[in-house]
C-alpha atoms as a PDB file:
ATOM      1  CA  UNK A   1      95.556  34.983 100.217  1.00  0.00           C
ATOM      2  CA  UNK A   2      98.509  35.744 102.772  1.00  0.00           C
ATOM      3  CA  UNK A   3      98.255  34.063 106.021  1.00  0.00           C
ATOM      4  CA  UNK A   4      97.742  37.925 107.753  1.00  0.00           C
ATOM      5  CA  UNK A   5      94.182  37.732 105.462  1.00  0.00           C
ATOM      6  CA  UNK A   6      93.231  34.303 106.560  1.00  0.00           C
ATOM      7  CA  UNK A   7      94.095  35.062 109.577  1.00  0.00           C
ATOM      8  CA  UNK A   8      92.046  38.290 109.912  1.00  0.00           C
ATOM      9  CA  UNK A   9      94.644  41.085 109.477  1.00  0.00           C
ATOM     10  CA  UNK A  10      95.934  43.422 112.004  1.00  0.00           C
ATOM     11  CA  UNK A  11      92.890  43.432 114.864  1.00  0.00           C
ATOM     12  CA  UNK A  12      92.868  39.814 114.688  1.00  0.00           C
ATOM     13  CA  UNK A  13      96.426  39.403 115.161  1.00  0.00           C
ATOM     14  CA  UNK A  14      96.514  41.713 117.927  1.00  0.00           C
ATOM     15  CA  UNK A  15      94.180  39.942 119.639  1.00  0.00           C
ATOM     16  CA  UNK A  16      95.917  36.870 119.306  1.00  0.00           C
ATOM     17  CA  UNK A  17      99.393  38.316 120.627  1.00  0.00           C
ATOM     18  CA  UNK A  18      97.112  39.726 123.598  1.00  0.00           C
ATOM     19  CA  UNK A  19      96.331  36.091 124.683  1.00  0.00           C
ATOM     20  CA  UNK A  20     100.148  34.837 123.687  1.00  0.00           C
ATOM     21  CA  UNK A  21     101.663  37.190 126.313  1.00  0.00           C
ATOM     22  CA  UNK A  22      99.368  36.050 128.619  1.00  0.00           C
ATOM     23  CA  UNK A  23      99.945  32.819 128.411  1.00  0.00           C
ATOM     24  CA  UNK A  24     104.088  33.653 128.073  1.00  0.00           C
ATOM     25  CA  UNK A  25     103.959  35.562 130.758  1.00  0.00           C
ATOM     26  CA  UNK A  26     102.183  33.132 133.164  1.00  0.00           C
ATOM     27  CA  UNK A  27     105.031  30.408 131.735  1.00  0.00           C
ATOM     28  CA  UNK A  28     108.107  30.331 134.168  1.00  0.00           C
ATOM     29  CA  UNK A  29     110.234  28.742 131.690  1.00  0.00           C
ATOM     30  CA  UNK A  30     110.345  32.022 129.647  1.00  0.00           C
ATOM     31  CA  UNK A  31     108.513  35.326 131.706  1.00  0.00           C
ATOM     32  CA  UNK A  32     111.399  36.364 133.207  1.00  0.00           C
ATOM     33  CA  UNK A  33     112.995  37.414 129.817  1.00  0.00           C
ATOM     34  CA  UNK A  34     110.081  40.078 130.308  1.00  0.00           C
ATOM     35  CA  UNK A  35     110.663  40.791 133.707  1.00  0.00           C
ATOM     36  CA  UNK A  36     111.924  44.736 132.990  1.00  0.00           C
ATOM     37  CA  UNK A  37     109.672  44.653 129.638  1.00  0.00           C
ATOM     38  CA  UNK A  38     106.972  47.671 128.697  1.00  0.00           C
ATOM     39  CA  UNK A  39     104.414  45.104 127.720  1.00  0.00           C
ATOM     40  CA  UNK A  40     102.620  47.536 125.851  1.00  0.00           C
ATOM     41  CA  UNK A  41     105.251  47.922 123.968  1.00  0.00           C
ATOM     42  CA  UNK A  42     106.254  44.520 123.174  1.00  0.00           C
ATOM     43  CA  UNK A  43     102.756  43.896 122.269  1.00  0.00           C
ATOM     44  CA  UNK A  44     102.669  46.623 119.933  1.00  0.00           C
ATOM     45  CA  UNK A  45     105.895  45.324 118.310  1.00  0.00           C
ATOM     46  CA  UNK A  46     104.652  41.691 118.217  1.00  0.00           C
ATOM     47  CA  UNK A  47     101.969  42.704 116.802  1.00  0.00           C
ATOM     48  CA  UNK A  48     103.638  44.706 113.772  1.00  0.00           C
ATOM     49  CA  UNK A  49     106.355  41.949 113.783  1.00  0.00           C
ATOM     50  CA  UNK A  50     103.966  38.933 113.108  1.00  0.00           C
ATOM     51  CA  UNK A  51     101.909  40.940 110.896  1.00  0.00           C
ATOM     52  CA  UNK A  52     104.860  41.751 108.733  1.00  0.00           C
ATOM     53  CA  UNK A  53     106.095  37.877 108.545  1.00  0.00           C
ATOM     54  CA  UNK A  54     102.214  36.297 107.717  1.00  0.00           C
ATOM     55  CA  UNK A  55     102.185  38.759 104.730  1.00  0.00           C
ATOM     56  CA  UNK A  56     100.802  41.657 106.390  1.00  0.00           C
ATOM     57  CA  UNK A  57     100.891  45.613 104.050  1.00  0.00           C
ATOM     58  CA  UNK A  58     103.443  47.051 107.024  1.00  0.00           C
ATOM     59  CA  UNK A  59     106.804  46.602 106.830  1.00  0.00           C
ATOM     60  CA  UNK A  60     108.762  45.844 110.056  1.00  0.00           C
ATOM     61  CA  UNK A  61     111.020  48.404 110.952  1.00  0.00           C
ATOM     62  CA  UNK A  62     112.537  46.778 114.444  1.00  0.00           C
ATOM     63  CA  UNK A  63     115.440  45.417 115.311  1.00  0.00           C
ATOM     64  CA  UNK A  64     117.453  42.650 113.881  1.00  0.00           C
ATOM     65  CA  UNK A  65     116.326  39.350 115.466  1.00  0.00           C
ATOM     66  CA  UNK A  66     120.066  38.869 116.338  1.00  0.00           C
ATOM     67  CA  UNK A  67     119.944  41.873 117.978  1.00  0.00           C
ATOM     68  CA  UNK A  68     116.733  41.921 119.769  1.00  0.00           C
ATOM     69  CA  UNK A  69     117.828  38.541 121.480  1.00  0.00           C
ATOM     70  CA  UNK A  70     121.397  39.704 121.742  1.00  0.00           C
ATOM     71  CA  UNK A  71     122.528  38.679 125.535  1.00  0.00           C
ATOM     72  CA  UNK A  72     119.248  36.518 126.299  1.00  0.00           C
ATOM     73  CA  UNK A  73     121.400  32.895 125.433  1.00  0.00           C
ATOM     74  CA  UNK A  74     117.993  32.010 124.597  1.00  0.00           C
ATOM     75  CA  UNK A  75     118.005  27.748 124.138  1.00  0.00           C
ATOM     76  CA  UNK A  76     115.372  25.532 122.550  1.00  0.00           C
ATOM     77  CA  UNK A  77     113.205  24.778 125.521  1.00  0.00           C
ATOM     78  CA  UNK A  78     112.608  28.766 125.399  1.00  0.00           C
ATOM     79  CA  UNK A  79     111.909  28.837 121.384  1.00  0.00           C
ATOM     80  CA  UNK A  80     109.919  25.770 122.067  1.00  0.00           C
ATOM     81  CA  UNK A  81     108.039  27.073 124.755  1.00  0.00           C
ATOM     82  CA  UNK A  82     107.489  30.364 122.632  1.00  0.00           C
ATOM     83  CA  UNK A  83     105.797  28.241 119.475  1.00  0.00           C
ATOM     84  CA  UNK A  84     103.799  26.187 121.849  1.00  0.00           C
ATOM     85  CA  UNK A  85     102.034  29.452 123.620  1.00  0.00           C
ATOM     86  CA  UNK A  86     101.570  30.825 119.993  1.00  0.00           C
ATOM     87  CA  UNK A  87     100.037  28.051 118.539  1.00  0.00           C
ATOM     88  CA  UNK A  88      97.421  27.625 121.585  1.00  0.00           C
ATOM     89  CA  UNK A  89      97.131  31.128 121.349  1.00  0.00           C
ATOM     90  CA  UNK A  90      95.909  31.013 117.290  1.00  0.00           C
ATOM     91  CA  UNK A  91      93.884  27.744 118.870  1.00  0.00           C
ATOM     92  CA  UNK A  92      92.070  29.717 120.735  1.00  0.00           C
ATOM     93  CA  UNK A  93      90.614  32.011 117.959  1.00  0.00           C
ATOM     94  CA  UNK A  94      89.778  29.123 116.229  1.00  0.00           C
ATOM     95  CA  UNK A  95      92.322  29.105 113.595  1.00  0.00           C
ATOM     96  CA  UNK A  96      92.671  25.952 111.297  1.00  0.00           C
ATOM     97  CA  UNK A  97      95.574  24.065 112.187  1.00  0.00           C
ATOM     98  CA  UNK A  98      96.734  23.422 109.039  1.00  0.00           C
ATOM     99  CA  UNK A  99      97.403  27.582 109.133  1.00  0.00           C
ATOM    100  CA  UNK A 100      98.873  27.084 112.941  1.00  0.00           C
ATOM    101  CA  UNK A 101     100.938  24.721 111.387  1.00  0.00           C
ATOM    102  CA  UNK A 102     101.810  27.254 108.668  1.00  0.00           C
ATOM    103  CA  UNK A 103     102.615  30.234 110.997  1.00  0.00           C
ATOM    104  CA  UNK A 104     104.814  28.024 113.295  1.00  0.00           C
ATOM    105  CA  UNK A 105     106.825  27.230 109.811  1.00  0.00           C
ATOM    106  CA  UNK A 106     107.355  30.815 109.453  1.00  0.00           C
ATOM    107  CA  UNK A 107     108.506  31.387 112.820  1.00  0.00           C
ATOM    108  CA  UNK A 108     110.774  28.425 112.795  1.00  0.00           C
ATOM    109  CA  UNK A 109     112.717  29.833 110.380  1.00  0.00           C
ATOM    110  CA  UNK A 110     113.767  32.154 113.121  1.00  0.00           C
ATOM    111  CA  UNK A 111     115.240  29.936 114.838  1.00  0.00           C
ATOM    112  CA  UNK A 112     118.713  30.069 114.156  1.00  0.00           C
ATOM    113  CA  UNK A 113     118.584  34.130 114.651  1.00  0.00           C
ATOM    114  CA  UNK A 114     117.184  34.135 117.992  1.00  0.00           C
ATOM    115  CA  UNK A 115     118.980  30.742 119.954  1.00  0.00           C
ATOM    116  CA  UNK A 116     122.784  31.151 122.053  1.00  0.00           C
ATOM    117  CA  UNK A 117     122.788  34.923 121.676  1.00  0.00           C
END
């Protein structure tokens, strides 16, 4: 089973991001990266975006991390801070940690696409 299943597919994971951007956007460490942002949007995209990386039947059809964060010089107190609001985000709906754990992998992998861009 794909972490998207466990984790409850697309509703669940929307609902999840929902409570992540609330919590990034109440963080001053990283908000004002979506300061000129259609949050609607982004949600929409994060959504589609995390569903495609847990396993999820959509493929992702955005941009390039490298380009999405192109210009942001985005450092590791910012990643950091990013991980730590998703994983109290999945927290919050109760998900094991050993899966937190397992999506924050994923995401890690990232890393190195998204930081000094």
């Amino acid at each position: 089973m794909s972490l998207y299943e466990k984790l409850g597919g697309e509703e669940s994971i929307s609902a999840v991001v929902e409570n992540f951007y609330t919590r990034v956007l109440a963080d001053d460490i990283v908000n004002k990266y979506f300061a000129n942002t259609d949050m609607d949007k982004q949600r929409r995209h994060q959504s589609a975006f995390i569903s495609f990386a847990l396993g999820g039947p959509k493929q992702y059809s955005g941009k390039s991390m490298e380009k999405a964060h192109e210009g942001m010089n985005l450092q590791p107190e910012h990643f950091n801070a990013i991980a730590t609001h998703l994983s109290a985000a999945l927290a919050d709906f109760n998900v094991p940690q050993e899966d937190i754990d397992a999506v924050i992998n994923k995401i890690a992998t990232l890393k190195d696409a998204v930081l000094y861009k």
